[in-house]
Protein backbone atom coordinates (compact mmCIF):
# COMPACT_ATOMS: atom_id res chain seq x y z
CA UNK A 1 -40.69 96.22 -36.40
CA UNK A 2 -42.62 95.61 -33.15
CA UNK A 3 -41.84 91.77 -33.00
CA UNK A 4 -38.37 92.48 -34.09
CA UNK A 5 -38.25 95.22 -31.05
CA UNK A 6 -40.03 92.35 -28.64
CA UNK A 7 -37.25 89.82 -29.50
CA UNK A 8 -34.92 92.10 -28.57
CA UNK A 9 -36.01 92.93 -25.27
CA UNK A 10 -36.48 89.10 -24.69
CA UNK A 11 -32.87 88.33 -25.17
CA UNK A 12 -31.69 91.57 -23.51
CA UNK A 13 -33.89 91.03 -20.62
CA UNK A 14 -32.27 87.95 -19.28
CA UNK A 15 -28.53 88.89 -20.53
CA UNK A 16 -28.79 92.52 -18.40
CA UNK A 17 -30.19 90.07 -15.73
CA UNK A 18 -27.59 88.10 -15.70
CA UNK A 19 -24.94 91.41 -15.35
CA UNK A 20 -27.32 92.89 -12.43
CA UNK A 21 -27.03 89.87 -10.74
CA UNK A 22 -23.85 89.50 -10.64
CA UNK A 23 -22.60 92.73 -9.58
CA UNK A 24 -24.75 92.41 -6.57
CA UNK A 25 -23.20 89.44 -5.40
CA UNK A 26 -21.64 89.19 -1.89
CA UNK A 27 -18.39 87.32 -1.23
CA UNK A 28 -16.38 86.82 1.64
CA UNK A 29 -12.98 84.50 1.82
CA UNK A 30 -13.47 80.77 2.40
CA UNK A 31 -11.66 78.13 0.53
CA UNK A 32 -9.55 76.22 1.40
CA UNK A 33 -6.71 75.82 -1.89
CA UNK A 34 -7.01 72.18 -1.01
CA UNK A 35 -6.48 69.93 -3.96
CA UNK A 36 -9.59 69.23 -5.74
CA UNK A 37 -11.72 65.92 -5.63
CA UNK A 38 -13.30 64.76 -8.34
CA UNK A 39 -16.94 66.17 -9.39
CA UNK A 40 -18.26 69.43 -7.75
CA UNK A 41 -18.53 70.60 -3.86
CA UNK A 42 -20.88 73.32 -2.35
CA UNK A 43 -20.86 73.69 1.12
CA UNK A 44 -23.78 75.88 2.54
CA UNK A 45 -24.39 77.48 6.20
CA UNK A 46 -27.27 79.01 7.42
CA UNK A 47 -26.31 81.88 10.00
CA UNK A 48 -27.56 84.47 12.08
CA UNK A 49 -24.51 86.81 10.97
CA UNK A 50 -27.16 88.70 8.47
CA UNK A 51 -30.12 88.86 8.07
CA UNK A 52 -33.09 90.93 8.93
CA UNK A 53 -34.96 89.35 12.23
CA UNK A 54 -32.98 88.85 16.03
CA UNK A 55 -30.85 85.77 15.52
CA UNK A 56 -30.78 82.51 16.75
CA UNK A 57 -31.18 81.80 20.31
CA UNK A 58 -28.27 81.29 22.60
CA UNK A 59 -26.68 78.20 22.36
CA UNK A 60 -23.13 78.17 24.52
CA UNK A 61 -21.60 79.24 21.99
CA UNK A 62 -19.79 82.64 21.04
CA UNK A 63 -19.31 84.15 18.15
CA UNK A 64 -21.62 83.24 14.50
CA UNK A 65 -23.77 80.38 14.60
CA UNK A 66 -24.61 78.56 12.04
CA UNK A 67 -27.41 76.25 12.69
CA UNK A 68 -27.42 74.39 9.16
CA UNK A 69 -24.72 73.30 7.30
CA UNK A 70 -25.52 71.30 3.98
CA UNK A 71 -22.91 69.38 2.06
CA UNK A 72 -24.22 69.53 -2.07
CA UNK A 73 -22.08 67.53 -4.33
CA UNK A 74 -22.70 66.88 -7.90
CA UNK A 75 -20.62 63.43 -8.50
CA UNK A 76 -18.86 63.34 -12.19
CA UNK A 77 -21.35 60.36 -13.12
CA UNK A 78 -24.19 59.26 -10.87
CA UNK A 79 -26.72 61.09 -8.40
CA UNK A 80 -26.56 64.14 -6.81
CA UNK A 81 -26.54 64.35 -3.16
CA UNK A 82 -27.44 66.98 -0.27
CA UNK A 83 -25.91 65.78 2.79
CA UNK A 84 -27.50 67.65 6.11
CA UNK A 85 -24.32 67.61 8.16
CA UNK A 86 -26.29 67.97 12.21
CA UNK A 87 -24.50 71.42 13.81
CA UNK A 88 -24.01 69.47 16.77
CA UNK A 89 -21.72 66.71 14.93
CA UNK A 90 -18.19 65.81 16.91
CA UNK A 91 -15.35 66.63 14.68
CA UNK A 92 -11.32 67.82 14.38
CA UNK A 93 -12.16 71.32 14.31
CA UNK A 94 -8.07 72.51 13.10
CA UNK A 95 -6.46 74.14 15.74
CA UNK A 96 -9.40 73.48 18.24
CA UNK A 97 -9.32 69.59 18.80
CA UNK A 98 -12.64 67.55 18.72
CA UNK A 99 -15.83 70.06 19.80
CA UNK A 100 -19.07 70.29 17.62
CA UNK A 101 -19.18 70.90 14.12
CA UNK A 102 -20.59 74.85 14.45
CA UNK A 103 -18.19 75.92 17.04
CA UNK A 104 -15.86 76.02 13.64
CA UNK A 105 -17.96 78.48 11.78
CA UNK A 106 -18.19 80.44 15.30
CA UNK A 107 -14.18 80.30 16.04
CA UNK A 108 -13.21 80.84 12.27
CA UNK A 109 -16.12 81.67 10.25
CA UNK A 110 -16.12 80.14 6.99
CA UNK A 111 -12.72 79.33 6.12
CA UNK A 112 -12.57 77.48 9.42
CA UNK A 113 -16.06 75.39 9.05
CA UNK A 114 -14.59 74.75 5.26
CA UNK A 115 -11.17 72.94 6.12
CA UNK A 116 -12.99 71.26 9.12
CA UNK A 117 -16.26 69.70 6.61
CA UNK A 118 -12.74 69.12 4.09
CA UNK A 119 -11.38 66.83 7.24
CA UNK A 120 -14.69 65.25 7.86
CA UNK A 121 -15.64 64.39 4.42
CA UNK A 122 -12.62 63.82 2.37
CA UNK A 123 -13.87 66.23 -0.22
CA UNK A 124 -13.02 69.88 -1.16
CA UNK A 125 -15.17 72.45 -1.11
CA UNK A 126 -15.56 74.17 -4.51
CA UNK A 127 -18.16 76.93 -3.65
CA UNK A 128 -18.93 78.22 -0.08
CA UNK A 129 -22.91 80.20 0.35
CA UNK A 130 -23.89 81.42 3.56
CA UNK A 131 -27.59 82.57 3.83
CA UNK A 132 -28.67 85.19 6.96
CA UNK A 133 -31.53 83.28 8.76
CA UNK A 134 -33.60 86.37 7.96
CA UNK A 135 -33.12 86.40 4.31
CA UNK A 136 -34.88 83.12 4.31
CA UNK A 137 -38.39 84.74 5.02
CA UNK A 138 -37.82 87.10 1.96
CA UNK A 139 -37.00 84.07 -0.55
CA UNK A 140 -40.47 82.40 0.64
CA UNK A 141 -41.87 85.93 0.06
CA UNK A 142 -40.09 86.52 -2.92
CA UNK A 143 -41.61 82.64 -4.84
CA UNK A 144 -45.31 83.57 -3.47
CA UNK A 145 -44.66 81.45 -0.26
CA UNK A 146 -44.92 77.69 0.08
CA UNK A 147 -46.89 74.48 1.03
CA UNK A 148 -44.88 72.91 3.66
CA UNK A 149 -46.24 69.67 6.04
CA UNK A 150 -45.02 68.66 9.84
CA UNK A 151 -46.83 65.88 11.24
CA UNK A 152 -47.18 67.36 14.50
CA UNK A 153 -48.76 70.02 17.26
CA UNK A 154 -45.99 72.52 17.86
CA UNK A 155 -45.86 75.84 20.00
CA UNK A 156 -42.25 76.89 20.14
CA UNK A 157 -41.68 79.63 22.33
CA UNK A 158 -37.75 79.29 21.13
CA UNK A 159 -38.03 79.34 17.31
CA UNK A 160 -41.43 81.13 17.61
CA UNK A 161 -42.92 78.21 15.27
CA UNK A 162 -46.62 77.72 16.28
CA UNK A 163 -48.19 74.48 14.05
CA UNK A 164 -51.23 72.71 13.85
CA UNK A 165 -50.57 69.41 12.25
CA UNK A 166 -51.09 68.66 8.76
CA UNK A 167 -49.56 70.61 5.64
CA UNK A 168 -50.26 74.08 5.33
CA UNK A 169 -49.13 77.41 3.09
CA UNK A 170 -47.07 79.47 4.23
CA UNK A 171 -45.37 82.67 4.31
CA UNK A 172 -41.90 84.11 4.92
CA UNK A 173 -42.85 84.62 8.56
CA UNK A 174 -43.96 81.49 9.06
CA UNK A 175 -41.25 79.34 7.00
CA UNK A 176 -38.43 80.53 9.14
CA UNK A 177 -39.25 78.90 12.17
CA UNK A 178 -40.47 76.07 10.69
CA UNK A 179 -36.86 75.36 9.55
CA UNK A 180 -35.31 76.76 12.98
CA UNK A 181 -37.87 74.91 15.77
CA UNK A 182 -35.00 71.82 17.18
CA UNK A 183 -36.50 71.98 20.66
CA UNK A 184 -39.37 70.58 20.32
CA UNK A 185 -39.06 67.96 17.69
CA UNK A 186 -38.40 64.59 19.15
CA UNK A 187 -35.72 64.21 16.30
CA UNK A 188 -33.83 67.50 17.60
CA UNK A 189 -31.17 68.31 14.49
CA UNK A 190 -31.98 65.66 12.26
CA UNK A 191 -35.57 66.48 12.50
CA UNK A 192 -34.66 70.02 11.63
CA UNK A 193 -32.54 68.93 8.55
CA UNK A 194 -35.28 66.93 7.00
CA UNK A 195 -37.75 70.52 7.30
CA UNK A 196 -35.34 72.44 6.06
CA UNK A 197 -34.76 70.56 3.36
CA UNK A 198 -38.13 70.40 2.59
CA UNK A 199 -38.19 74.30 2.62
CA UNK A 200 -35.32 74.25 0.21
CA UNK A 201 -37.51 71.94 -2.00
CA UNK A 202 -40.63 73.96 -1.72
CA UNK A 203 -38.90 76.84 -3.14
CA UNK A 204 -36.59 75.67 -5.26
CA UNK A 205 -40.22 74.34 -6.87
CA UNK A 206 -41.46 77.70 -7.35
CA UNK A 207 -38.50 78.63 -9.03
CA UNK A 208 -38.85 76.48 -12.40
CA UNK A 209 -37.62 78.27 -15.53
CA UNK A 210 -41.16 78.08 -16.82
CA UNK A 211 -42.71 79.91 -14.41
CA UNK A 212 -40.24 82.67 -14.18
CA UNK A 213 -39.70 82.90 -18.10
CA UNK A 214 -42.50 85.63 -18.52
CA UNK A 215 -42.36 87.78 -15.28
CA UNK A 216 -39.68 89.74 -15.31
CA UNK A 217 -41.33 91.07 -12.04
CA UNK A 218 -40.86 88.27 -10.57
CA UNK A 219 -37.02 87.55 -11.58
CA UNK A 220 -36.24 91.03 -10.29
CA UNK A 221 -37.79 90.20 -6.71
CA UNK A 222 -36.28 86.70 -6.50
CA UNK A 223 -32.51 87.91 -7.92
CA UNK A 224 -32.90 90.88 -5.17
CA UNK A 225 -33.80 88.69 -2.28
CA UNK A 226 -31.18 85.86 -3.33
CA UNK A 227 -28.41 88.33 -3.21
CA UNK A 228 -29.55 90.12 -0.86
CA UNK A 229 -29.88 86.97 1.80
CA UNK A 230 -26.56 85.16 0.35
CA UNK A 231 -23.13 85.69 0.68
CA UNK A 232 -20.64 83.28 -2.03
CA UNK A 233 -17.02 82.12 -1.63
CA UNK A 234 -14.66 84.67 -3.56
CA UNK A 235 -14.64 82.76 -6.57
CA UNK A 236 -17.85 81.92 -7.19
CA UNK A 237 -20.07 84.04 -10.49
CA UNK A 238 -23.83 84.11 -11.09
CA UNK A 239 -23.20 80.78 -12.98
CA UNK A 240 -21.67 79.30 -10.01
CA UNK A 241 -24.96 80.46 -8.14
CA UNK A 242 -27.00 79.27 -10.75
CA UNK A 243 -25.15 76.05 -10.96
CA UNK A 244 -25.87 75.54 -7.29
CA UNK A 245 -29.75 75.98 -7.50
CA UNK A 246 -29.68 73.31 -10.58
CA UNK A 247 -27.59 71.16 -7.83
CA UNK A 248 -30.13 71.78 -5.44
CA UNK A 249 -33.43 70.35 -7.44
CA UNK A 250 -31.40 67.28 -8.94
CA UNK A 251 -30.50 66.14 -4.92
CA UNK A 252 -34.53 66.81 -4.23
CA UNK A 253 -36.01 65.10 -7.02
CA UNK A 254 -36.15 61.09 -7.93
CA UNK A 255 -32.91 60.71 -8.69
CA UNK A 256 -31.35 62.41 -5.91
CA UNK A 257 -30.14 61.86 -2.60
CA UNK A 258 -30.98 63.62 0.48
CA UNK A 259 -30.17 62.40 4.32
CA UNK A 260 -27.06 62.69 6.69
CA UNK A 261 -24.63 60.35 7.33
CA UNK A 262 -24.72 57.11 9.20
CA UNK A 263 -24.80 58.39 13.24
CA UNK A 264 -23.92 55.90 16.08
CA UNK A 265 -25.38 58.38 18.76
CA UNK A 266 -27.53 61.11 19.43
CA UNK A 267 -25.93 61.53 22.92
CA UNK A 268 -22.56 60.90 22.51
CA UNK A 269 -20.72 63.01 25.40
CA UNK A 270 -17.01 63.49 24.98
CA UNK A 271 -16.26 64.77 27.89
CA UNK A 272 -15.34 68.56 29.29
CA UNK A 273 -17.51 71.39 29.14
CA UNK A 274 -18.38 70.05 25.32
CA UNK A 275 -22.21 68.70 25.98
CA UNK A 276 -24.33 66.30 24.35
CA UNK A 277 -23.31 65.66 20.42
CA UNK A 278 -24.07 63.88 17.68
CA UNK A 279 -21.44 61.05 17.16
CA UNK A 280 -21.03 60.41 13.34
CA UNK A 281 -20.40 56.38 12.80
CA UNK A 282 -17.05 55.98 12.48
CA UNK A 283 -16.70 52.57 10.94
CA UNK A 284 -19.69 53.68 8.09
CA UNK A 285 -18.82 57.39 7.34
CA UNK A 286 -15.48 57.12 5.68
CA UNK A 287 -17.03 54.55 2.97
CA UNK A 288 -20.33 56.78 2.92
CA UNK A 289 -18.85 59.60 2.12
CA UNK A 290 -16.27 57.84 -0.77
CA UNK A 291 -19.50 56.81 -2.01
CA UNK A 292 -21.09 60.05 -2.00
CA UNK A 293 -18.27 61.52 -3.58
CA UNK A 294 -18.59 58.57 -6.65
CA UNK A 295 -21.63 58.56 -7.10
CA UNK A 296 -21.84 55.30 -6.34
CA UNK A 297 -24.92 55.28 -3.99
CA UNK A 298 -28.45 54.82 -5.20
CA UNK A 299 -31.10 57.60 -5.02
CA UNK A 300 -33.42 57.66 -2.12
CA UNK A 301 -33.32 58.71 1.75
CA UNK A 302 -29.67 57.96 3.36
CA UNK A 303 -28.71 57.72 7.09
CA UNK A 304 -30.77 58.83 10.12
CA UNK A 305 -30.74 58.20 13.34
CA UNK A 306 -29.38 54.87 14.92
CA UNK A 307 -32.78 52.31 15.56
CA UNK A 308 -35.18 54.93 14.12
């Protein structure tokens, strides 16, 4: 009777999970409707819309920021692929003519920053997740915190990141401006893509099946703080979500790809009140992202910037 009560619970356990979860889900409106391309789209933001701690620092521009915006596409035969798309990017914002890729997400929230990554890329966005800059300290918290490396001295006063060089463990408190700091890296937005993604790594690591299997505590604590910190396109379920995570360690193992696209200039300025951006190549990112979307590319590191 006991072991027949014990399998019970352990089938129970992760089928109520899997109801919890989804009835906590957030959603807000943000596809497109465009016509689908072949294999599966996520597009992710990081904002300061939610989120526990102050925001992001003033940038010019009004409205939600979004500081990262990841492309994750999981090709219908080949590798997967996480795409850092730099905030700063100049793009055909609809409506809004050419102006950096965030001022989008801060003119027309997510519906906006979808169709204008759909014009960019060539490829429709099936699922849309937005994570609150503060919701990123309670993930870290929630996995037992992380081991994270910068090559580098850094005392931020505008991300609040203070480092010593070398690789380190960390907590919540500490991971969130390690992915924020752009100041004072000398690669500015593509140096904060690769940390980030190496955050995303780092926890998506402590998240294994196998460790999670047999602490229910700790399911509970990292369901809570992913819901909690994340907010999904209408359509998307828990399996959507858990989909996406499974996306997430295929790009950041072996077989994966991780990088931006090609980019003929850090310093490309267009002109008006716009600023510095980051010009995209415009001969190479057509083809790269065709290829990205057939996974046709090999695994491995992809773009970067131009003579580095």
């Amino acid at each position: 009777m006991v072991a027949l009560l014990v399998l019970a619970a352990l089938v129970a356990w992760p089928v109520g999970l899997l109801i919890w979860a989804n009835g906590l889900l957030q959603k807000t409106p943000a596809l497109s409707g465009a016509p689908g391309t072949p294999g599966t789209t996520y597009l992710l933001a990081g904002s300061d819309a939610r989120g526990d701690e102050g925001g992001i620092a003033e940038d010019g521009t009004e409205g939600q920021r979004t500081d990262t915006i990841l492309l994750l596409h999981v090709p219908a035969d080949g590798p997967t692929a996480m795409i850092s798309l730099p905030r700063d990017s100049f793009v055909e914002v609809p409506g809004h003519g050419g102006t950096k890729l965030n001022h989008a997400f801060a003119w027309g929230g997510a519906p906006l920053l979808v169709q204008t990554v759909e014009g960019l890329t060539g490829l429709t966005v099936d699922h849309y997740a937005e994570i609150g800059m503060g919701g990123v300290a309670r993930l870290v918290d929630a996995v037992g915190g992380v081991h994270l490396c910068y090559d580098g001295d850094v005392d931020d006063p505008d991300s609040g990141m203070v480092w010593t060089a070398g690789c380190h463990d960390v907590d919540g408190a500490a991971a969130l401006p390690f992915a924020r700091m752009r100041k004072a890296d000398p690669q500015g937005d593509v140096g904060r893509a690769l940390r980030q993604r190496q955050l995303i790594g780092a926890v998506m690591g402590k998240v294994s099946p196998g460790s999670l299997a047999l602490d229910p505590g700790a399911q509970v604590a990292l369901v809570d703080a992913g819901t909690g910190a994340l907010t999904f396109d209408e359509d998307a379920g828990v399996i959507d979500v858990a989909r996406l995570a499974l996306a997430f360690r295929a790009a950041n193992g072996e077989g994966g790809i991780t990088g931006t696209p090609p980019i003929a200039s850090m310093d490309h300025r267009p002109g008006g009140n716009i600023g510095s951006t980051v010009l995209l190549d415009p001969e190479l990112t057509p083809g790269f992202f065709a290829a990205i979307r057939d996974g046709s590319l090999p695994p491995g590191e992809v773009g970067g910037i131009p003579g580095g």
